[in-house]
Protein backbone atom coordinates (compact mmCIF):
# COMPACT_ATOMS: atom_id res chain seq x y z
CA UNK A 1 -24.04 4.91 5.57
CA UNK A 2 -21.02 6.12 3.78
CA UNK A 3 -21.71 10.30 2.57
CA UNK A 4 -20.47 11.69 -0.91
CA UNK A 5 -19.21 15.08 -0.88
CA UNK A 6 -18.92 17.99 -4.27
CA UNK A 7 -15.41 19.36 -4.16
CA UNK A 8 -16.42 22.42 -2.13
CA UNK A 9 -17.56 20.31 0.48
CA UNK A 10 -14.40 18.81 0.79
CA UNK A 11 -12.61 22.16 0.99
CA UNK A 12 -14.26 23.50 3.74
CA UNK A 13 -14.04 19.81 5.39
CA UNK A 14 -10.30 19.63 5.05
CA UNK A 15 -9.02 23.44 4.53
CA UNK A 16 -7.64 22.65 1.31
CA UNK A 17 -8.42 25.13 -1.48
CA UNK A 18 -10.59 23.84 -4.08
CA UNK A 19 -7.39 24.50 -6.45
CA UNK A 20 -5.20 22.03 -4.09
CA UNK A 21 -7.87 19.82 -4.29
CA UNK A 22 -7.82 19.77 -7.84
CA UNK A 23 -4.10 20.13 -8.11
CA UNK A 24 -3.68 17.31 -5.88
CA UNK A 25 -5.50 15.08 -7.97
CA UNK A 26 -3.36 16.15 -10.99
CA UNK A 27 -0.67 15.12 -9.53
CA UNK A 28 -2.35 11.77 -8.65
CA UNK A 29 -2.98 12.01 -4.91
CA UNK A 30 -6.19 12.37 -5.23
CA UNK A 31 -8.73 10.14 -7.57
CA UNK A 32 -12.49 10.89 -6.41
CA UNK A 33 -14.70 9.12 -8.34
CA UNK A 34 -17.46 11.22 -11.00
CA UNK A 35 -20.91 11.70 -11.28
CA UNK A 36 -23.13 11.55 -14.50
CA UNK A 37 -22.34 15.25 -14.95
CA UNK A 38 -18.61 14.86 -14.46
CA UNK A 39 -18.57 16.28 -11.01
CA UNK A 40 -16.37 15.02 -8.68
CA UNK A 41 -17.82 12.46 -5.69
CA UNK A 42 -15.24 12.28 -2.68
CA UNK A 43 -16.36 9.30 -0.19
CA UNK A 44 -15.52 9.55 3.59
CA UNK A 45 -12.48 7.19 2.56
CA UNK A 46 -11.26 10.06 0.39
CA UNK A 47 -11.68 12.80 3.48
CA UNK A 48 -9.49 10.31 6.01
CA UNK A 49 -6.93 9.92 3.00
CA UNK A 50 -6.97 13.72 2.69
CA UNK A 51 -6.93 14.30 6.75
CA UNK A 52 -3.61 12.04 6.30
CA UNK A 53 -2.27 14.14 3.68
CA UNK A 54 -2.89 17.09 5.44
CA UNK A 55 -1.08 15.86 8.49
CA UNK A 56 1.88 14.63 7.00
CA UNK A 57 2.21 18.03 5.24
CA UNK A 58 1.95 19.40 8.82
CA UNK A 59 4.91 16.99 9.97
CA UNK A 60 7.39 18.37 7.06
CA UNK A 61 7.08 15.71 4.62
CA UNK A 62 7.45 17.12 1.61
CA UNK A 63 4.62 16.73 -1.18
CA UNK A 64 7.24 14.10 -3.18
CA UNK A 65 7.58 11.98 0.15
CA UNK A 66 3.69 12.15 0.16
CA UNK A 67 3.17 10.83 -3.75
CA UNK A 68 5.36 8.25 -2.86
CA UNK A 69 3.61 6.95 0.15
CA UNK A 70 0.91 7.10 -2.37
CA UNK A 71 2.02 5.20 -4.83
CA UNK A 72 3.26 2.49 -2.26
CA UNK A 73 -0.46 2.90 -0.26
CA UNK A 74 -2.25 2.04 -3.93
CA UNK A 75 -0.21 -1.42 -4.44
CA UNK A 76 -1.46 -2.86 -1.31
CA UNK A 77 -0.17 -3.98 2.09
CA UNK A 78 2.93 -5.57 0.80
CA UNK A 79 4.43 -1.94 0.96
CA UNK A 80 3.69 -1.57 4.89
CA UNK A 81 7.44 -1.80 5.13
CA UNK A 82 8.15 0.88 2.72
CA UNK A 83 5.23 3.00 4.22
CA UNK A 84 6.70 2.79 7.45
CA UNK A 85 10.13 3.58 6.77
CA UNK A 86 9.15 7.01 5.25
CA UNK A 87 7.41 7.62 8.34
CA UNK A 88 10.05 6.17 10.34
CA UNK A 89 12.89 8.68 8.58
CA UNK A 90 10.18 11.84 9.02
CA UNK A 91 10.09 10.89 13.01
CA UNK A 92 13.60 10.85 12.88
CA UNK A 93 13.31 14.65 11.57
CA UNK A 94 11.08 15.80 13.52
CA UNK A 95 12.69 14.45 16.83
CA UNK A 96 15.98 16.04 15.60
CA UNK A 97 14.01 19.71 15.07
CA UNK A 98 12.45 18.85 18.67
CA UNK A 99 16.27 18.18 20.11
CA UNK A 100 17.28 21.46 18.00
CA UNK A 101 14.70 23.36 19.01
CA UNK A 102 14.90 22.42 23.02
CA UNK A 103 18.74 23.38 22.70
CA UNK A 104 17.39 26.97 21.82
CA UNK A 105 14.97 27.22 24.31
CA UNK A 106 17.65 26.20 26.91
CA UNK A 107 19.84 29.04 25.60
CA UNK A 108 17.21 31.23 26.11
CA UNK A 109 16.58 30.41 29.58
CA UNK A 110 19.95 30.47 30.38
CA UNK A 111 19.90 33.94 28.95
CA UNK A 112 17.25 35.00 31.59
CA UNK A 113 18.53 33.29 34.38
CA UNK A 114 21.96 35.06 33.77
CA UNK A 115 19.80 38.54 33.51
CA UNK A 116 17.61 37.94 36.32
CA UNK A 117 20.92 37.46 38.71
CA UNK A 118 22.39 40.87 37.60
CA UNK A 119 18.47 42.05 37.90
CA UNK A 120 18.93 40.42 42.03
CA UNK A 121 22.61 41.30 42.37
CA UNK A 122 21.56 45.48 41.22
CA UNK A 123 19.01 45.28 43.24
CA UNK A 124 21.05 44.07 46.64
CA UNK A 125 23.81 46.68 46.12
């Protein structure tokens, strides 16, 4: 059976601030449905969209990349294509960070390794 969750819930569920939450929603991300009283009802659909949210955030994509995956997610599966290629072009990113970021850790290495000979080459004399 599918749960509902209050907004604070939610927050402690995803590690969103209640404001983020709300702000989210204000900017159209987010659209939890209302009680009687007004309160917002988030389903378990509306956690696993905001788990995705929160991941892509984690990835880089900016907050504008993630409205528009949005919009394309709320028009249906004809915008698979779409969806992908904004995921396709934040890979890309991140495997050019991971290439940049190797390159460092290489110099650094190669740092050591020069240090620890002069460390071996002291040490002999």
């Amino acid at each position: 059976m599918a749960e509902n969750y209050q907004i604070a819930e939610v927050a402690k569920l995803s590690g969103f601030s209640i404001a983020t939450l709300r702000y989210y929603e204000e900017l159209g991300l987010l659209k939890p449905a209302r009680d009687r009283n007004n309160y917002r009802i988030f389903s378990d659909n509306d956690l696993r969209w905001i788990d995705f949210i929160k991941r892509a955030k984690a990835t880089g994509l900016s907050l504008n990349k993630i409205i528009d995956y949005a919009k394309l997610r709320e028009q249906g599966n004809q915008t698979i294509k779409e969806r992908m290629a904004i995921l396709d072009e934040q890979e890309q990113f991140l495997l050019d960070n991971q290439r940049e970021i190797q390159d460092h850790i290489d110099f650094l290495k190669g740092k050591k390794n020069y240090y620890r000979q002069m460390l071996n080459q002291k040490s002999e004399v």
